[in-house]
Protein backbone atom coordinates (compact mmCIF):
# COMPACT_ATOMS: atom_id res chain seq x y z
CA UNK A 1 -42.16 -2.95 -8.76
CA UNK A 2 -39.35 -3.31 -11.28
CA UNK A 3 -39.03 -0.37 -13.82
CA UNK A 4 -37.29 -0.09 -16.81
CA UNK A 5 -34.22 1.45 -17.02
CA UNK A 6 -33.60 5.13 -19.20
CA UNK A 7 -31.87 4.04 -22.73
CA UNK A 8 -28.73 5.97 -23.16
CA UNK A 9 -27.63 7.21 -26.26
CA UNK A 10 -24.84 5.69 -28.63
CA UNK A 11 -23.30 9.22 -28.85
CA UNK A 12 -23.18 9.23 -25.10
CA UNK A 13 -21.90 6.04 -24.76
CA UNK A 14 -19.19 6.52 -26.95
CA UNK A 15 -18.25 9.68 -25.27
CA UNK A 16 -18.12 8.12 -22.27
CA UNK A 17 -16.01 5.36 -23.41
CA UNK A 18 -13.33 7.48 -25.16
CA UNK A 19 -12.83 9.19 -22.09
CA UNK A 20 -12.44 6.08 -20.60
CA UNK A 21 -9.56 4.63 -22.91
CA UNK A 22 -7.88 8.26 -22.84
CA UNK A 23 -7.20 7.88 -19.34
CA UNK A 24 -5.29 4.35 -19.94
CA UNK A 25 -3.63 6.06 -22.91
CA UNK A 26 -2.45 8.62 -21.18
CA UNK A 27 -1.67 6.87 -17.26
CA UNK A 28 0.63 4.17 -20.16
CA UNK A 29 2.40 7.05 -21.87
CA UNK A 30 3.00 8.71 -18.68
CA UNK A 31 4.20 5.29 -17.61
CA UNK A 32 6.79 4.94 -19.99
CA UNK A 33 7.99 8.02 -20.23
CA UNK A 34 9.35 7.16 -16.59
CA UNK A 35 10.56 4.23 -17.68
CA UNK A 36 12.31 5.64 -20.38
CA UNK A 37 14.08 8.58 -18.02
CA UNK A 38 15.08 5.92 -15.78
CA UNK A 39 16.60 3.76 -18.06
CA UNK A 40 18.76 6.20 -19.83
CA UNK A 41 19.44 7.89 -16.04
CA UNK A 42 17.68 11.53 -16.24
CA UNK A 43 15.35 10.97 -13.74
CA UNK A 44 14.64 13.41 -11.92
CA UNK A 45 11.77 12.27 -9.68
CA UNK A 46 13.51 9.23 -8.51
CA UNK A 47 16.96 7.75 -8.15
CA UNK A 48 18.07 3.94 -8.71
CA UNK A 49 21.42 2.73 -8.18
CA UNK A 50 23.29 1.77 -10.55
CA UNK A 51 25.41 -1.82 -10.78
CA UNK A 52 28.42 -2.53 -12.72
CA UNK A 53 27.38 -6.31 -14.08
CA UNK A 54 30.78 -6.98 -16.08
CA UNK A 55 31.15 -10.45 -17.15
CA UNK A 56 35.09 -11.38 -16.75
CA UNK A 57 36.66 -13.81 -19.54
């Protein structure tokens, strides 16, 4: 027999979600803070070779 399910709270829910949306926030920062230490080259965690694109002319 179907039963209805508990209601949960809107403070709860909200809760819930902000710690949700923190995690992207902070997984994205951490994200391009790498990005940033690789493109300037002070990474530390990994290396990528660099290529010398000159255009002649």
């Amino acid at each position: 027999m179907a039963v209805p399910k508990k209601c949960i709270s809107m403070s709860k829910k909200h809760i819930r979600r902000n710690i949700w949306k923190k995690k992207g926030y902070l997984t994205a920062a951490k994200a391009f803070s790498l990005a940033k230490s690789v493109s300037t080259g002070h990474s530390k965690s990994f290396f990528v070779r660099q290529t010398n694109n000159k255009v002649l002319g």
